[in-house]
Protein backbone atom coordinates (compact mmCIF):
# COMPACT_ATOMS: atom_id res chain seq x y z
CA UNK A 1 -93.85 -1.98 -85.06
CA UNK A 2 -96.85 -0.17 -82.59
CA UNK A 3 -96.95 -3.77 -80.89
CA UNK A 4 -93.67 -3.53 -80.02
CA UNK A 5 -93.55 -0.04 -79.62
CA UNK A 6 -96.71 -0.53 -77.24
CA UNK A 7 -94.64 -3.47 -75.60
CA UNK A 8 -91.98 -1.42 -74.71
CA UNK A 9 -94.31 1.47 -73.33
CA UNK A 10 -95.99 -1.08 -70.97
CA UNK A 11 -92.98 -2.14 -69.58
CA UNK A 12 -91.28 0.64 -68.72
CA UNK A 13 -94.12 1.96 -66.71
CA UNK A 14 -94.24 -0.99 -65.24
CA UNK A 15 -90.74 -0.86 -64.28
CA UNK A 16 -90.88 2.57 -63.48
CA UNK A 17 -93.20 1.97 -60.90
CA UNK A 18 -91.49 -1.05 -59.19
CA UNK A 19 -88.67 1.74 -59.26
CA UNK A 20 -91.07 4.69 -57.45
CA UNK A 21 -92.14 2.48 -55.06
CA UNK A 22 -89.01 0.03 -53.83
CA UNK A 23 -87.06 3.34 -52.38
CA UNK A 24 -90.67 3.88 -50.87
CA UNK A 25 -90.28 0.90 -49.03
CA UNK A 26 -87.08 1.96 -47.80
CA UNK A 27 -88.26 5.19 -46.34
CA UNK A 28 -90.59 2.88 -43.77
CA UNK A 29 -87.60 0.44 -43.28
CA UNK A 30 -85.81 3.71 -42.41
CA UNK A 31 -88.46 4.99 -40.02
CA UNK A 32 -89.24 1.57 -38.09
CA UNK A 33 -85.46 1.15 -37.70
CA UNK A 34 -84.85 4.61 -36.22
CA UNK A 35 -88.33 4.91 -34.68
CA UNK A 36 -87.31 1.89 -32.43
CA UNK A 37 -84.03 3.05 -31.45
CA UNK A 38 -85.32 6.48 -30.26
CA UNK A 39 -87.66 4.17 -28.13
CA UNK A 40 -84.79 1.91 -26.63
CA UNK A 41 -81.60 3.80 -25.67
CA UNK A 42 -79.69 1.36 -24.37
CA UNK A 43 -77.55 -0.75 -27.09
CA UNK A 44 -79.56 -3.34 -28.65
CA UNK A 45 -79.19 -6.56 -30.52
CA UNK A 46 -79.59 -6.35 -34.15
CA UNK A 47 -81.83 -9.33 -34.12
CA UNK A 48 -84.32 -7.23 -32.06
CA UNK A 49 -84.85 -5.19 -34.92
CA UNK A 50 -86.46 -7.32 -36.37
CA UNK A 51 -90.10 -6.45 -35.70
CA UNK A 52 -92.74 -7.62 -37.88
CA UNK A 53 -93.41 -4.65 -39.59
CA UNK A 54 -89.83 -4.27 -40.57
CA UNK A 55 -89.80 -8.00 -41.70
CA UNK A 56 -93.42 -7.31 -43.52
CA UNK A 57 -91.33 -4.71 -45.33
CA UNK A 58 -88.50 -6.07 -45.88
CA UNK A 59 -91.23 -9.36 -47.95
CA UNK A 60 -92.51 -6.50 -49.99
CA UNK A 61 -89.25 -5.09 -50.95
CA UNK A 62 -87.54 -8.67 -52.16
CA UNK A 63 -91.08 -9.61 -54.30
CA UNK A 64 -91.27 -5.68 -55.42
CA UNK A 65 -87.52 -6.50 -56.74
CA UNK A 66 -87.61 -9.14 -58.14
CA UNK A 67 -90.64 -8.32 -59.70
CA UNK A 68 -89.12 -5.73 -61.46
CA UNK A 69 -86.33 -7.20 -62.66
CA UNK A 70 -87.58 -8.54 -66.00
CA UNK A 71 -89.98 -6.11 -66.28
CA UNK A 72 -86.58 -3.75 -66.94
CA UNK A 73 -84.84 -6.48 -68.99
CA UNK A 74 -87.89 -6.78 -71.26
CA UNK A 75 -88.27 -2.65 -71.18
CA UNK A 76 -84.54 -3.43 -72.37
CA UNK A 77 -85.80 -5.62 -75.20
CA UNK A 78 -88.36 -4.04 -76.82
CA UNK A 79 -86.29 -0.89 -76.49
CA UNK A 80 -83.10 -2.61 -78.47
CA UNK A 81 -85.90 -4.47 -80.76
CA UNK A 82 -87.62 -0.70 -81.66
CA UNK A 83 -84.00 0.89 -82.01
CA UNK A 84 -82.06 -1.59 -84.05
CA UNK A 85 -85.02 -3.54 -85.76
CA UNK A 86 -86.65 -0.32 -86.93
CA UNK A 87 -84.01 2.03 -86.99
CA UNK A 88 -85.98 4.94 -84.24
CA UNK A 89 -83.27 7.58 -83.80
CA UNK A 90 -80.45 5.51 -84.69
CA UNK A 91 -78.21 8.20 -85.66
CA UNK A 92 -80.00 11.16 -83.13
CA UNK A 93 -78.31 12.74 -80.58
CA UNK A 94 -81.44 12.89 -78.61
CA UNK A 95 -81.25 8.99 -78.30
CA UNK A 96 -77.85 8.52 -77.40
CA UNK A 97 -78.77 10.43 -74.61
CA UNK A 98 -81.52 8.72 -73.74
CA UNK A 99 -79.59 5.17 -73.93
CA UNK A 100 -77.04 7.10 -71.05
CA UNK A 101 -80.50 7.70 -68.84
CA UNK A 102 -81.36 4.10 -69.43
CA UNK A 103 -77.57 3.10 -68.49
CA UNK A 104 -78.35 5.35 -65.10
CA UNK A 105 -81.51 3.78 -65.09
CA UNK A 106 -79.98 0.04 -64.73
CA UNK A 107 -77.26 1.53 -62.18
CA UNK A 108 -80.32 2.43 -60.06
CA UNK A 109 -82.11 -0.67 -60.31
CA UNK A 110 -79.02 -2.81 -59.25
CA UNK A 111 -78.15 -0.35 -56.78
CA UNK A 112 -81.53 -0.42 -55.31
CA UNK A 113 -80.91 -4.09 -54.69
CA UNK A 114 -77.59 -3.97 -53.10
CA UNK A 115 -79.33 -1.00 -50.28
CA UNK A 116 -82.29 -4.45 -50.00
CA UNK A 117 -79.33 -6.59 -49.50
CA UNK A 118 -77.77 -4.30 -47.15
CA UNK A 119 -81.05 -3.59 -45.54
CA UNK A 120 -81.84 -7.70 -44.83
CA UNK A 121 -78.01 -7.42 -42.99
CA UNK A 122 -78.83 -4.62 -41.11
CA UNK A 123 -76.15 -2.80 -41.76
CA UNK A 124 -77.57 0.41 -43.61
CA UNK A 125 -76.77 3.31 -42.25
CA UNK A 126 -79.41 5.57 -44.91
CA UNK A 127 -81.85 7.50 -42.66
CA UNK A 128 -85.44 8.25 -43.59
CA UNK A 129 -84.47 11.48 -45.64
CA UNK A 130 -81.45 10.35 -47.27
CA UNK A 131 -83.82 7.64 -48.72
CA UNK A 132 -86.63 10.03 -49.73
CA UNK A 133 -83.80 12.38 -51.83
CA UNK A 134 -82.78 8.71 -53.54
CA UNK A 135 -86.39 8.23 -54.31
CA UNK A 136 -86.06 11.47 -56.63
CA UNK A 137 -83.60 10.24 -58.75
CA UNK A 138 -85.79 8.25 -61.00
CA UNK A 139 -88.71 10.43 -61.17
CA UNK A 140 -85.61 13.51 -62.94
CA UNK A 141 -84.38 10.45 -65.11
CA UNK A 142 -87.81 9.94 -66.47
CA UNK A 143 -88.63 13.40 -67.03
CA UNK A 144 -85.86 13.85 -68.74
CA UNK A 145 -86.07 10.44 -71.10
CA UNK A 146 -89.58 11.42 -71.98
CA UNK A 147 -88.86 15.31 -72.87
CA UNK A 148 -86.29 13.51 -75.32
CA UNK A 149 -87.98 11.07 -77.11
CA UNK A 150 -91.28 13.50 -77.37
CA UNK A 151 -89.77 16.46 -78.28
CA UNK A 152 -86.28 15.39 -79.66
CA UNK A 153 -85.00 18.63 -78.82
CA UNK A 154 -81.52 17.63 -80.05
C-alpha cells in the first residue's frame, strides 16, 4: 500500500505543477498579445500575431498539456486504487469532499485546454490579469485537499 500510496503522491505533484505552470504560460500569451497591439494601433491581421515568442509559447503550452494529461489520469488511478483497494476514508466525510476538489480539479485541467485551444485560434479575449486570478484557482483547491486528507477535520 506505501508504493501506491507513494505513486499517487508523485503524481499529483507532478500534475499539480503542469497545472501551476500552464495558466503561467497564458499570462505571457496574454502580455505578447496585448503588448503588440498597444504597439500597432491600426487594425491588424490575426496572422501577424503570430510572433515567435507567442508561437514559442504557444509549443510550451501544447507539450506542458499534454504532458499532464496522464500524469492526472494516473494521479486518478492510484487515487481510486488507494480508496477502493484499501478502503482510505471510504465512508469519511472529509473524502467525499476531497473527491468534489478532485472533480474541480479535472474541470480545470480540461478547461485549461479548451483556453490553449482557444488561444492557438486567436480568439481569447482573457487579458493578462484575468489569467493570473485563474492561475489561483488550483493553488486554493490544493490547500484545501491537503488540509483534508492531513487533518481530516470532518
Amino acid at each position: 500500500m506505501l508504493y501506491i500510496k507513494a505513486l499517487h503522491i508523485i503524481f499529483v505533484i507532478s500534475w499539480f505543477a503542469g497545472l501551476f505552470y500552464l495558466p503561467r504560460i497564458f499570462v505571457n500569451i496574454a502580455l505578447v498579445d496585448s503588448d503588440f497591439l498597444k504597439k500597432n494601433t491600426v487594425s491588424v491581421d490575426p496572422d501577424v500575431l503570430n510572433s515567435s515568442e507567442r508561437k514559442r509559447l504557444l509549443l510550451m503550452a501544447k507539450k506542458l498539456f499534454r504532458f499532464t494529461t496522464p500524469l492526472m489520469l494516473l494521479s486518478i488511478f492510484f487515487g481510486l486504487w488507494l480508496w477502493v483497494g484499501y478502503g482510505i476514508g471510504a465512508q469519511s466525510l472529509w473524502m467525499q469532499i476531497k473527491i468534489i476538489i478532485v472533480c474541480f480539479l479535472v474541470f480545470y485541467h480540461f478547461y485549461c485546454g479548451k483556453i490553449l485551444k482557444n488561444l492557438l485560434k486567436q480568439i481569447s479575449s482573457w487579458s493578462h490579469v484575468k489569467f493570473r486570478w485563474f492561475n489561483e484557482i488550483p493553488v486554493l483547491l490544493l490547500f484545501a485537499s491537503v488540509l483534508l486528507v492531513v487533518v481530516k477535520p470532518i
